[in-house]
N, C-alpha and C. Protein backbone atom coordinates (compact mmCIF):
# COMPACT_ATOMS: atom_id res chain seq x y z
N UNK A 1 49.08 72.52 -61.86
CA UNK A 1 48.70 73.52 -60.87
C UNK A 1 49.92 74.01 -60.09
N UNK A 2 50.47 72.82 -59.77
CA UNK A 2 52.09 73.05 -59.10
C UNK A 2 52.84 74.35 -59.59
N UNK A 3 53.07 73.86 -61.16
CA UNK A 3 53.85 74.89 -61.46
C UNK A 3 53.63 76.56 -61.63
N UNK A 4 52.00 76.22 -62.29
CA UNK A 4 51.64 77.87 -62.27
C UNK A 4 51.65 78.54 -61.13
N UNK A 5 51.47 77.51 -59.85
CA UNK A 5 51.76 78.54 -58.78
C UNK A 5 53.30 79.09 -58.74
N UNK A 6 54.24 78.14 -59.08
CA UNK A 6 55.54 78.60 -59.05
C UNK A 6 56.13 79.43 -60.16
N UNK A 7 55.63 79.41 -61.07
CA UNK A 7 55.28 80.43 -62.39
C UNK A 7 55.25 81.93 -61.69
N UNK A 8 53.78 81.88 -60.99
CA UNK A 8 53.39 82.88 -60.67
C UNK A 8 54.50 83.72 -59.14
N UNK A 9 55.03 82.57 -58.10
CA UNK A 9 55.48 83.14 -57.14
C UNK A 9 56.86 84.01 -58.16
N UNK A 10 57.72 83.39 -59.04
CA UNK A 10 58.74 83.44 -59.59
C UNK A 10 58.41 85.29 -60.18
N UNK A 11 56.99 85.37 -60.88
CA UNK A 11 57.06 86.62 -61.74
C UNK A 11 56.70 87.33 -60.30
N UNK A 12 56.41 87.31 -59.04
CA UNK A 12 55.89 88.45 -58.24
C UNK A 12 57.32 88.70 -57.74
N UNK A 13 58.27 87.67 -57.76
CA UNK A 13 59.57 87.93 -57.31
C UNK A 13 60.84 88.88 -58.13
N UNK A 14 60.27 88.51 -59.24
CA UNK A 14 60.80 89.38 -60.20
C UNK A 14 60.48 90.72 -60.32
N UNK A 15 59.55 91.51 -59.72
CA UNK A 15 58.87 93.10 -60.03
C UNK A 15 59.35 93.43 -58.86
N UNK A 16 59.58 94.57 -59.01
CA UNK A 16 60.44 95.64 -58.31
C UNK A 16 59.48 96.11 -57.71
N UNK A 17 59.93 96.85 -56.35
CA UNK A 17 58.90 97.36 -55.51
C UNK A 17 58.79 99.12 -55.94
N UNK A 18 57.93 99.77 -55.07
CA UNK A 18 57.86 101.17 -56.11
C UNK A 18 59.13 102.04 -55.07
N UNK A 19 59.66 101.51 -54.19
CA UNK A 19 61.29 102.28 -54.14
C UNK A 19 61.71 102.12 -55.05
N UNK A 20 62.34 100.46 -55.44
CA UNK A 20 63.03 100.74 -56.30
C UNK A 20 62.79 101.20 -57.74
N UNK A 21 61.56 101.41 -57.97
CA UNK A 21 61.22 101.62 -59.30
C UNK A 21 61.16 103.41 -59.11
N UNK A 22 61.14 103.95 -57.75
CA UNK A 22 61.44 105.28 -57.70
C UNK A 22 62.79 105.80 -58.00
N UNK A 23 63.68 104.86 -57.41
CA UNK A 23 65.13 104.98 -57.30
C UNK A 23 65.72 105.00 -58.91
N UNK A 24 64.89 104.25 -59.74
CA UNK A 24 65.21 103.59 -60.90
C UNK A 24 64.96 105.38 -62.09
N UNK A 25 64.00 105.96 -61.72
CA UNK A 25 63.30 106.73 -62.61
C UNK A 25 64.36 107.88 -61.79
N UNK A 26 64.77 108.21 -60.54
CA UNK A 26 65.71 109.40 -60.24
C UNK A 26 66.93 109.44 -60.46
N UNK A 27 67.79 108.23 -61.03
CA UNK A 27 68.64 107.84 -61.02
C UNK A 27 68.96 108.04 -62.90
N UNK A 28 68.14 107.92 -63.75
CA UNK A 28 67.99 107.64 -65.33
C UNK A 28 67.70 109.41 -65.31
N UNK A 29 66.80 110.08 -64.38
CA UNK A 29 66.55 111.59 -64.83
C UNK A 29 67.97 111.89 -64.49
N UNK A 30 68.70 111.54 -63.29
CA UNK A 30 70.10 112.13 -63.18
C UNK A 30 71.00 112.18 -64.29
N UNK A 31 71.05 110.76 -64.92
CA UNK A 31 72.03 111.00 -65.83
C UNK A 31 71.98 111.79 -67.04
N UNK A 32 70.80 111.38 -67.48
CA UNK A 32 69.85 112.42 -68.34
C UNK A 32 69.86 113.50 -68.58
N UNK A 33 70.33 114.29 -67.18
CA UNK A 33 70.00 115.64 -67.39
C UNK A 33 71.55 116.33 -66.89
N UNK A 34 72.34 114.55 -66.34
CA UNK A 34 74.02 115.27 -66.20
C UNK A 34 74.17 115.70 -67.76
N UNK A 35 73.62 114.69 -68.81
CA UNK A 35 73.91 114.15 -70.07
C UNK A 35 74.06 116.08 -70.90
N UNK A 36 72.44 117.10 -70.43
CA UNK A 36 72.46 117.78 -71.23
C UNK A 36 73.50 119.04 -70.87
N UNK A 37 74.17 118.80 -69.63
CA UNK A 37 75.81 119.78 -69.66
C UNK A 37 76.20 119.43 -70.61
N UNK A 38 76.39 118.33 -70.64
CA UNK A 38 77.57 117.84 -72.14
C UNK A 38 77.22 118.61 -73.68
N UNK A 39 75.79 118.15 -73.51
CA UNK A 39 75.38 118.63 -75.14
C UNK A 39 75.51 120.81 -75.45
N UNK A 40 74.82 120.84 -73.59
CA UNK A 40 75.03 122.69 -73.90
C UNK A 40 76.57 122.58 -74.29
N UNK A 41 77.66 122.23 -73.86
CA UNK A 41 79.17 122.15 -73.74
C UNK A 41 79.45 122.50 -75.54
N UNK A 42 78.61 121.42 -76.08
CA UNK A 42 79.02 121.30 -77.78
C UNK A 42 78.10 122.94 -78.24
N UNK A 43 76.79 122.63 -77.58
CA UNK A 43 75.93 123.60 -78.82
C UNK A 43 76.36 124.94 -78.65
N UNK A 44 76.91 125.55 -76.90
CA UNK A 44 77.35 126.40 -77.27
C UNK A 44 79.07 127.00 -77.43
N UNK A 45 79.73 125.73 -77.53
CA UNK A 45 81.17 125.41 -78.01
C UNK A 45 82.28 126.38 -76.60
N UNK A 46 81.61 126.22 -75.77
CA UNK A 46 81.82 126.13 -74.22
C UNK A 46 83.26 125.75 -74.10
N UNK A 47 83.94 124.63 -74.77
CA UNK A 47 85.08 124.38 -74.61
C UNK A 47 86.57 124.41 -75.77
N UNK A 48 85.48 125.47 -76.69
CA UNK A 48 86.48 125.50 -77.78
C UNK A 48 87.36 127.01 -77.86
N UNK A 49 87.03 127.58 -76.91
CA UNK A 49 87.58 128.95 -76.70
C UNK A 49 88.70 129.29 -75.20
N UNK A 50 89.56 129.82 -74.82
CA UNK A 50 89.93 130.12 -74.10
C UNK A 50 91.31 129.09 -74.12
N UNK A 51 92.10 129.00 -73.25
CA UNK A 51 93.22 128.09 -73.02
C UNK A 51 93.05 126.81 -73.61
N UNK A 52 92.17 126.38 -73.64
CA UNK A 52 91.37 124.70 -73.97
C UNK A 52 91.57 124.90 -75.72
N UNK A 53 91.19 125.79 -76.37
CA UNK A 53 90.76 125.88 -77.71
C UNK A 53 91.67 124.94 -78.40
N UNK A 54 92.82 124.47 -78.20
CA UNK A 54 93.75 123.64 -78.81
C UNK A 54 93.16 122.00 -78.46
N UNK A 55 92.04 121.63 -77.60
CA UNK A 55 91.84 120.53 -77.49
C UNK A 55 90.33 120.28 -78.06
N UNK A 56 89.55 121.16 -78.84
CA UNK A 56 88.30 121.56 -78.79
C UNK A 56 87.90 120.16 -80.01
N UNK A 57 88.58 119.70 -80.72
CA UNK A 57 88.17 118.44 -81.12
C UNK A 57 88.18 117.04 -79.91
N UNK A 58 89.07 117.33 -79.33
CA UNK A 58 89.07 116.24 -78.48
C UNK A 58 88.17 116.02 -77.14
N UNK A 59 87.73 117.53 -77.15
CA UNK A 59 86.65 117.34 -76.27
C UNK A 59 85.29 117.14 -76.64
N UNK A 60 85.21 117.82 -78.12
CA UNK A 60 84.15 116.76 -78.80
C UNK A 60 83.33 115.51 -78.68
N UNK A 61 85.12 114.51 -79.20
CA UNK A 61 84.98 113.25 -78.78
C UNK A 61 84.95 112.86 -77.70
N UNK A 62 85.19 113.20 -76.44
CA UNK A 62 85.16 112.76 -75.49
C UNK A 62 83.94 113.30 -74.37
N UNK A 63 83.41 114.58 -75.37
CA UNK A 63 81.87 114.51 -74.64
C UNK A 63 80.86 113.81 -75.50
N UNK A 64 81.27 113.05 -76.28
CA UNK A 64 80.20 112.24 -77.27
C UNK A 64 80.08 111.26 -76.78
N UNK A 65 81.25 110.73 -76.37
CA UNK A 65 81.09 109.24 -75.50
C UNK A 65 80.75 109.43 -74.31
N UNK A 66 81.14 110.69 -73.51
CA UNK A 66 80.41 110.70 -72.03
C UNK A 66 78.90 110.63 -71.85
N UNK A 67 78.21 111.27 -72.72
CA UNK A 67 76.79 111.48 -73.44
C UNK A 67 76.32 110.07 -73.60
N UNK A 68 77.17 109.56 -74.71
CA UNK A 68 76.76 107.72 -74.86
C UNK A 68 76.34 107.09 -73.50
N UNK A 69 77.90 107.30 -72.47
CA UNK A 69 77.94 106.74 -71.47
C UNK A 69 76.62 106.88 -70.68
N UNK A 70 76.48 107.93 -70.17
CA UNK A 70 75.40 108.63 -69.33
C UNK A 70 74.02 108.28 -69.86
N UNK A 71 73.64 107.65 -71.04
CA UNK A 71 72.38 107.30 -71.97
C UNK A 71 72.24 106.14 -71.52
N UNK A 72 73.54 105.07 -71.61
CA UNK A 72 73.15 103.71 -71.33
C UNK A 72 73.43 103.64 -69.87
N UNK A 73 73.54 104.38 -69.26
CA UNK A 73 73.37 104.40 -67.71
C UNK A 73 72.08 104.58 -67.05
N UNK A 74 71.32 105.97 -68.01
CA UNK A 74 70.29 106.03 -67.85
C UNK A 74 68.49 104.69 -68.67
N UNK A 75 69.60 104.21 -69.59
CA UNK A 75 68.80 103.37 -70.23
C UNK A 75 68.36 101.32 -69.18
N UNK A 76 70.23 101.51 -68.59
CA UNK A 76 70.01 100.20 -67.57
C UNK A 76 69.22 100.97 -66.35
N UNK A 77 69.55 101.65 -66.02
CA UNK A 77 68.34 102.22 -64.83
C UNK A 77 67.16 101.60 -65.23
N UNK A 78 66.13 102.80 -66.14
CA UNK A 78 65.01 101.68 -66.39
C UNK A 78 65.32 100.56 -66.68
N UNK A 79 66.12 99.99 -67.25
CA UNK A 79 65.93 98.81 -67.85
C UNK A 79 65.78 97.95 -66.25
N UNK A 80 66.28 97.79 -65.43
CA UNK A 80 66.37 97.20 -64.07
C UNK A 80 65.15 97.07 -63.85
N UNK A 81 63.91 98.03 -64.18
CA UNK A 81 62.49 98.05 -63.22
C UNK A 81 61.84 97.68 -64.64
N UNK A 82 62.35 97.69 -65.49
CA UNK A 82 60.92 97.37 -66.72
C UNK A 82 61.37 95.84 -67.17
N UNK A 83 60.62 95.22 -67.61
CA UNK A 83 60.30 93.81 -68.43
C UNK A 83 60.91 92.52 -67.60
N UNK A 84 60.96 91.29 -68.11
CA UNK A 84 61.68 90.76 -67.48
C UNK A 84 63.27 89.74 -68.52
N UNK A 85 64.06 90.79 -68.66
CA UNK A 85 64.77 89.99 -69.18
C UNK A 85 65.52 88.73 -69.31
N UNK A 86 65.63 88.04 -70.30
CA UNK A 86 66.17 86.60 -70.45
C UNK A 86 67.59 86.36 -71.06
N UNK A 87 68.15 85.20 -70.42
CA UNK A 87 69.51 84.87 -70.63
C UNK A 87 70.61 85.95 -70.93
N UNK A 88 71.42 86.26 -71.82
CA UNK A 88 72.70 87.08 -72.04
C UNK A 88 71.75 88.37 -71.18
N UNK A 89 70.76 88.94 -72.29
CA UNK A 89 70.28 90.27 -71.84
C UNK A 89 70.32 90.67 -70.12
N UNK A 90 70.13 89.39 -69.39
CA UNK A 90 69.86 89.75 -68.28
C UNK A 90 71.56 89.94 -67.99
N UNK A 91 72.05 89.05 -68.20
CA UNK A 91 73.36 88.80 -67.73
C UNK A 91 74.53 90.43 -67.99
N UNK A 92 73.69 90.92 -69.27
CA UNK A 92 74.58 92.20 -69.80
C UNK A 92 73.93 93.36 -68.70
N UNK A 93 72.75 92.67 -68.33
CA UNK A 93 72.04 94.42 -67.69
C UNK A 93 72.85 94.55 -66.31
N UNK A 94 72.88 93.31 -65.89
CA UNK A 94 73.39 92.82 -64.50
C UNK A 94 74.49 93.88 -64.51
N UNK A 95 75.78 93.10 -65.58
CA UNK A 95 76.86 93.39 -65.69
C UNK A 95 77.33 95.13 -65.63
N UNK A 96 75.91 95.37 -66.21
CA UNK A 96 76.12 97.19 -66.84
C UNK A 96 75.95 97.92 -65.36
N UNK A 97 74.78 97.56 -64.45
CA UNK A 97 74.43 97.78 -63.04
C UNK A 97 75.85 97.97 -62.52
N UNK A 98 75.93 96.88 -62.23
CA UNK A 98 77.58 96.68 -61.19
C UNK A 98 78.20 97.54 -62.02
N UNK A 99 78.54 97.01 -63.15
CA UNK A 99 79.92 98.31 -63.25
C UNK A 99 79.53 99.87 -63.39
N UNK A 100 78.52 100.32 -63.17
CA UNK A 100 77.96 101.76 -63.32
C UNK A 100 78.08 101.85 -61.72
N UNK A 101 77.89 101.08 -61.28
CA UNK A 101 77.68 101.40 -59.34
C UNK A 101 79.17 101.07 -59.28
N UNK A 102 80.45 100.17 -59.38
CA UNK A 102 81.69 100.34 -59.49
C UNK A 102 82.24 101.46 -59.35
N UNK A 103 81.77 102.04 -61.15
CA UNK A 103 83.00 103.06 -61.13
C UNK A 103 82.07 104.72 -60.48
N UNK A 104 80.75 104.50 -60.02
CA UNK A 104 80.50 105.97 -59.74
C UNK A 104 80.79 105.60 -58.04
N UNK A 105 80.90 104.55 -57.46
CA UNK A 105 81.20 104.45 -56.03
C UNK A 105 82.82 105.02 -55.93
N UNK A 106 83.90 104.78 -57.13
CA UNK A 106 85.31 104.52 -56.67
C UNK A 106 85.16 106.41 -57.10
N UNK A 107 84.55 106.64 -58.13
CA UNK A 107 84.65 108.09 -58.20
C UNK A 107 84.19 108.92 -57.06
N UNK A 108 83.41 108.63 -56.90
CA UNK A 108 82.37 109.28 -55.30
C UNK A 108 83.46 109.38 -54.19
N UNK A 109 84.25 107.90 -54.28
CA UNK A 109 85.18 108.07 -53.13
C UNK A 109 85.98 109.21 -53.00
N UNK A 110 86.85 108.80 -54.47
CA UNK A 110 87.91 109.88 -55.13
C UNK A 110 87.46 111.51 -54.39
N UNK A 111 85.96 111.83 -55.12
CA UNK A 111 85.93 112.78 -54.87
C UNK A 111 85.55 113.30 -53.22
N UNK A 112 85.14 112.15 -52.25
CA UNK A 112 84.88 112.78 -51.14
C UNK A 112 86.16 112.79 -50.59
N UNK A 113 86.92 112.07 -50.29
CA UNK A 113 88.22 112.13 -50.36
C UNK A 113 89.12 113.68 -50.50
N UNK A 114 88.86 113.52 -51.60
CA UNK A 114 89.34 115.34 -51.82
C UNK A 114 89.01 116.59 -51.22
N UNK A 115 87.39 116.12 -50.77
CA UNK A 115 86.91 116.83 -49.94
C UNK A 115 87.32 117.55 -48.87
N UNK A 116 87.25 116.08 -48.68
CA UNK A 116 87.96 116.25 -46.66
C UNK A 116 89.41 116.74 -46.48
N UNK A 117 90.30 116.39 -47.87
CA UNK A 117 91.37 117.22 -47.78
C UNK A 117 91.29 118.33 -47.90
N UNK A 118 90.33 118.87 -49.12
CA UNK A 118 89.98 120.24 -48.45
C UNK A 118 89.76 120.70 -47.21
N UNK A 119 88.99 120.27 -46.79
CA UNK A 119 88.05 120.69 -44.84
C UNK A 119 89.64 120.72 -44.27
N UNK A 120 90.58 119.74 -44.38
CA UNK A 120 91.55 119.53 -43.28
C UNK A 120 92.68 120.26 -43.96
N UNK A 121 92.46 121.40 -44.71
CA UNK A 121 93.34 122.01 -45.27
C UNK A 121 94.47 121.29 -46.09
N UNK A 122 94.32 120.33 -46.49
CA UNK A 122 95.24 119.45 -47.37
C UNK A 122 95.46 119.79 -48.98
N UNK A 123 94.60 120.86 -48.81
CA UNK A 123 94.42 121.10 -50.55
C UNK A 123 94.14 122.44 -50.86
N UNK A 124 94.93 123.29 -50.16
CA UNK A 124 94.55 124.80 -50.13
C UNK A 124 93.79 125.46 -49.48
N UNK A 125 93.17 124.37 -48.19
CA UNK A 125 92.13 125.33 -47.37
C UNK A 125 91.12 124.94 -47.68
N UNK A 126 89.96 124.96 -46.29
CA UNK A 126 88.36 124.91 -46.42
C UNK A 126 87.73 125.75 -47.45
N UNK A 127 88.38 126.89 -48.13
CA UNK A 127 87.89 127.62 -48.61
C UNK A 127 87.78 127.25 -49.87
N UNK A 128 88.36 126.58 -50.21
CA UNK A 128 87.92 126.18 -51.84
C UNK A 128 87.18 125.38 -51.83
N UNK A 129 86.75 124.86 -50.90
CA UNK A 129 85.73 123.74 -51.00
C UNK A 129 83.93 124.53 -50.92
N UNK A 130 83.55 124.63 -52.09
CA UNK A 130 82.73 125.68 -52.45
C UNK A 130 81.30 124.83 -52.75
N UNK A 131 80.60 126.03 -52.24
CA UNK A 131 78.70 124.73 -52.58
C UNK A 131 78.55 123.92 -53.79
N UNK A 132 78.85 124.61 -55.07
CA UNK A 132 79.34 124.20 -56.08
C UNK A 132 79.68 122.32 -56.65
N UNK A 133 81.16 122.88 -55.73
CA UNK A 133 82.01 121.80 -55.23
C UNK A 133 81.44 120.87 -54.42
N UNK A 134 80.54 120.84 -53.15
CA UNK A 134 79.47 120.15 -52.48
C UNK A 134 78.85 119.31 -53.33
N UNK A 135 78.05 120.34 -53.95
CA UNK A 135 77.00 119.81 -54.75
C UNK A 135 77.52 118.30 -55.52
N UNK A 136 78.17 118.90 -56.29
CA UNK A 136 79.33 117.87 -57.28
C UNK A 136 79.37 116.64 -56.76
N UNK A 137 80.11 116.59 -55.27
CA UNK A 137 80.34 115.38 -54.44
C UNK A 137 79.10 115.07 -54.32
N UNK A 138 77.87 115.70 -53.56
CA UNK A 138 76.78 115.20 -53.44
C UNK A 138 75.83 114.29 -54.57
N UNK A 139 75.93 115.11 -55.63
CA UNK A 139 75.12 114.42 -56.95
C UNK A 139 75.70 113.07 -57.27
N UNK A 140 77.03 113.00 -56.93
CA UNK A 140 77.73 111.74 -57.85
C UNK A 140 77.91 110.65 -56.57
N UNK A 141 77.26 111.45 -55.30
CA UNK A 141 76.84 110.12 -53.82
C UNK A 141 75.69 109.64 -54.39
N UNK A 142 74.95 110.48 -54.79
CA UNK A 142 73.45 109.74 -54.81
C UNK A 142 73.37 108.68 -56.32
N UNK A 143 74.55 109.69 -56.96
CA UNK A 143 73.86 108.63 -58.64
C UNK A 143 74.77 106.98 -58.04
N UNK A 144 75.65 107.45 -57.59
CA UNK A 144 76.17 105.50 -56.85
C UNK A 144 75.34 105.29 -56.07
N UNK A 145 75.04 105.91 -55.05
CA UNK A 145 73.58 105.32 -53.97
C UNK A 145 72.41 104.48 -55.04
N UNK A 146 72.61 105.43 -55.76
CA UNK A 146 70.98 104.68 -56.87
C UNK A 146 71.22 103.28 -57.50
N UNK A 147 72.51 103.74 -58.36
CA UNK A 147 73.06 102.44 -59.16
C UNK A 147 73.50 101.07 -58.17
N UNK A 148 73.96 101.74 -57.00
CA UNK A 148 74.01 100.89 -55.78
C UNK A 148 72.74 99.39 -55.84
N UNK A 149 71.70 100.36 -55.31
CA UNK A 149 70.62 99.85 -55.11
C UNK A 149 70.03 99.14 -55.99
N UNK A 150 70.22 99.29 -57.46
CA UNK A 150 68.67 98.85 -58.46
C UNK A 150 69.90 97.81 -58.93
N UNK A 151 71.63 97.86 -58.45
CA UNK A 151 72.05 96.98 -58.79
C UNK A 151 71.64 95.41 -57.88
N UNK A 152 71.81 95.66 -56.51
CA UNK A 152 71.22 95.03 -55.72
C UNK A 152 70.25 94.53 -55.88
N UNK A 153 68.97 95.28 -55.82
CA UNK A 153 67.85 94.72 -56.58
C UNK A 153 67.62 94.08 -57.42
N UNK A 154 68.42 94.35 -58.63
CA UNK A 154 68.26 93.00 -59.68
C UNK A 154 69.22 92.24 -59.83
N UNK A 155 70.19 91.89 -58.62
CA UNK A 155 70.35 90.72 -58.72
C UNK A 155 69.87 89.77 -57.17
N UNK A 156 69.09 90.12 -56.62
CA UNK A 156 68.13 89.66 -55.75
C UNK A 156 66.92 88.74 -56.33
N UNK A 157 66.80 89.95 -57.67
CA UNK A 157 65.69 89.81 -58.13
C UNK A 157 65.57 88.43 -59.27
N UNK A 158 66.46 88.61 -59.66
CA UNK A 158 66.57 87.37 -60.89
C UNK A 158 67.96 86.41 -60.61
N UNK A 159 68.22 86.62 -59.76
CA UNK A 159 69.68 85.39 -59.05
C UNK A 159 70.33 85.11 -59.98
N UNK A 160 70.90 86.58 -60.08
CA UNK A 160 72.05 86.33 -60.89
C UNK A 160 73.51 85.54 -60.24
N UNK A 161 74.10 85.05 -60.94
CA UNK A 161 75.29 84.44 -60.45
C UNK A 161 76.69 85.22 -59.39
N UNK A 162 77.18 85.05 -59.14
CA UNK A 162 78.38 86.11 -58.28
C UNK A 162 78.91 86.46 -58.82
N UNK A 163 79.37 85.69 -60.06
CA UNK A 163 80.89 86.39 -60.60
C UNK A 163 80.09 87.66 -61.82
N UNK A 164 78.67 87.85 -61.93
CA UNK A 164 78.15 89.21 -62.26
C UNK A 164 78.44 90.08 -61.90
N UNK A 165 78.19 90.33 -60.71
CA UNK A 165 79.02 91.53 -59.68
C UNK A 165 80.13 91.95 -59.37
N UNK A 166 80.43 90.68 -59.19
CA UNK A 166 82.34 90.86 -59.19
C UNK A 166 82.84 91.55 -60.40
N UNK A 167 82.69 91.07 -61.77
CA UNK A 167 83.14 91.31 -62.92
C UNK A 167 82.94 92.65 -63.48
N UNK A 168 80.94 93.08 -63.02
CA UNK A 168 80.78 94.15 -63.34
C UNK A 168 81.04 95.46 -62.45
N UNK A 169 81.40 95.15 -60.96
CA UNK A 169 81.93 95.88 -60.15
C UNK A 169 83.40 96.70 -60.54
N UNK A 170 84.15 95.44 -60.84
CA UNK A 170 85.73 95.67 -61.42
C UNK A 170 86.02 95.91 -62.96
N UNK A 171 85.06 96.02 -63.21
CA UNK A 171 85.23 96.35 -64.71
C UNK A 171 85.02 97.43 -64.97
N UNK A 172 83.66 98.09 -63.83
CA UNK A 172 83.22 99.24 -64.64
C UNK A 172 84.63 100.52 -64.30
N UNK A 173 85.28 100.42 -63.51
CA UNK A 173 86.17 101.38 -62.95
C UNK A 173 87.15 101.55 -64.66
N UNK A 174 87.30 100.24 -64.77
CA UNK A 174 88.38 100.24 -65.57
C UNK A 174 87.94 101.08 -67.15
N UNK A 175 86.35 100.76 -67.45
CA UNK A 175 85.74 101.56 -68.42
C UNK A 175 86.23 103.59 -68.02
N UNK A 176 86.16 103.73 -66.89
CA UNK A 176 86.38 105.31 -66.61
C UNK A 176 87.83 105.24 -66.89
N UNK A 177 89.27 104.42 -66.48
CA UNK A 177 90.38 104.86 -66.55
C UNK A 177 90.48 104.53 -68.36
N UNK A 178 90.18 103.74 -69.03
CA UNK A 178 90.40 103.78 -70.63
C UNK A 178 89.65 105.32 -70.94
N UNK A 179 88.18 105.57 -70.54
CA UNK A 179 87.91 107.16 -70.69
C UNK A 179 88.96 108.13 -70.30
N UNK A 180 89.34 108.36 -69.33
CA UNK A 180 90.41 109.18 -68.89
C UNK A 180 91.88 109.17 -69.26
N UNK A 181 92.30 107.82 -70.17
CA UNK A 181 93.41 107.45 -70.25
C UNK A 181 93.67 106.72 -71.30
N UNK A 182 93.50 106.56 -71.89
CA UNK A 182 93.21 105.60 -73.46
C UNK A 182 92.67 106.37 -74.19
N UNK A 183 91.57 107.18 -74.44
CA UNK A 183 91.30 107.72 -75.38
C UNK A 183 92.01 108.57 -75.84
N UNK A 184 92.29 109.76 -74.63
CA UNK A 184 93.17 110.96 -74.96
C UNK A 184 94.12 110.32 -75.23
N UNK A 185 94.86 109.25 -75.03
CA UNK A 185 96.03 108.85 -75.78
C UNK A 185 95.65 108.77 -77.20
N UNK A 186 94.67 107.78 -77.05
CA UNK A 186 94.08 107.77 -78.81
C UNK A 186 94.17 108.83 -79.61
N UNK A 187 93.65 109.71 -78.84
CA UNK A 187 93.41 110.93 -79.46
C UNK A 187 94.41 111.77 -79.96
N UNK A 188 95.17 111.64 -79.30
CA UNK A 188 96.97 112.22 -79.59
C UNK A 188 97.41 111.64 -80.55
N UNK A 189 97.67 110.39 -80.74
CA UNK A 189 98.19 109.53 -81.50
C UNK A 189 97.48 109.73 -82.72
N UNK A 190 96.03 110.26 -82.98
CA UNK A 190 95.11 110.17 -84.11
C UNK A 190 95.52 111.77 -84.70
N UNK A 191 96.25 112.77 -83.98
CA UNK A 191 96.52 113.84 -84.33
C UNK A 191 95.23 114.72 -83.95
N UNK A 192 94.37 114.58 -83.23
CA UNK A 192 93.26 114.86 -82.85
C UNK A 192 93.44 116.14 -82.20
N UNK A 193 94.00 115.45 -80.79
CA UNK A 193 94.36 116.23 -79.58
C UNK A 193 95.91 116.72 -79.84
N UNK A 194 96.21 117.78 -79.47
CA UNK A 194 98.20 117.75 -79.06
C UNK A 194 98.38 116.82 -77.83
N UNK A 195 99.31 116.25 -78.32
CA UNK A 195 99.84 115.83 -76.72
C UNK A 195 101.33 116.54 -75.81
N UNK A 196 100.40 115.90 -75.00
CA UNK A 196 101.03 116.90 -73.42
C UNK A 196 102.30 116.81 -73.30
């Protein structure tokens, strides 16, 4: 009897409340639907014309993996509010959380940052800092606000260990600088891209 009660307190502790299972479903449509810029980008070859046209394979590849990226971002989202995962699985979802809330917090920074150098004229004037441009900063506050949260949440939720967070906090940044910086090298080196 003991245990099924503790059975039972354990699985009510484990389900997400309907914030976060709200947070979870706005956060997976975000990426989702950052995801289908990328794909208009290819279908209507958006980046293979104009000054760029010399990199138009390499942006290919590198909107194929952003696409990837943005899928399994949107895929640990739900995954955070649905089932209850066991051992590694949990440990990888954990891991994927933190470092998705990592690197969109250090980006978020980056970009508010820039912001304000705009506002304080540090970067050509208030004037370039355009709704556009707002927006941009704004969307990529909330997709870390989200990943923030449902990261929090599940590891509240299933007590995960510390060095989860830590690892997947500091890791995920480093996944964006190999995107930004490793590939296009790759890519050069593969004869893909010209290099700079």
């Amino acid at each position: 009897m003991t245990q099924l009660l503790e059975d039972e307190l354990s699985l009510s502790e484990e389900r997400p409340g309907p914030a976060v299972i709200a947070v979870a479903l706005v956060t997976a449509a975000c990426c989702l639907g950052f995801a289908v810029f990328n794909l208009w980008f290819e279908a209507t070859g958006f980046l293979a014309v104009g000054p760029n046209a010399a990199y138009a394979e390499a942006f290919t590849v590198l909107n194929w993996l952003v696409v990837a990226l943005k899928v399994i971002g949107a895929a640990a989202a739900l995954g955070s509010v649905s089932g209850r995962p066991r051992g590694p699985l949990q440990r990888l979802l954990g891991l994927t959380l933190w470092g998705a809330f990592g690197t969109l917090a250090i980006y978020s920074l980056g970009s508010v940052g820039q912001a304000v150098a705009l506002l304080l004229g540090y970067l050509g004037g208030p004037g370039r800092l355009t709704p556009e441009a707002l927006a941009y900063v704004l969307f990529f506050l909330l997709l870390a606000t989200g990943f923030g949260v449902l990261a929090v949440s599940y590891r509240r939720r299933f007590r995960l260990r510390r060095w989860i967070p830590v690892l997947g906090f500091t890791a995920g940044p480093l996944v964006l600088l190999v995107v930004l910086l490793a590939v296009p090298a790759l890519l050069a080196a593969l004869g893909v891209m010209p290099s700079v």
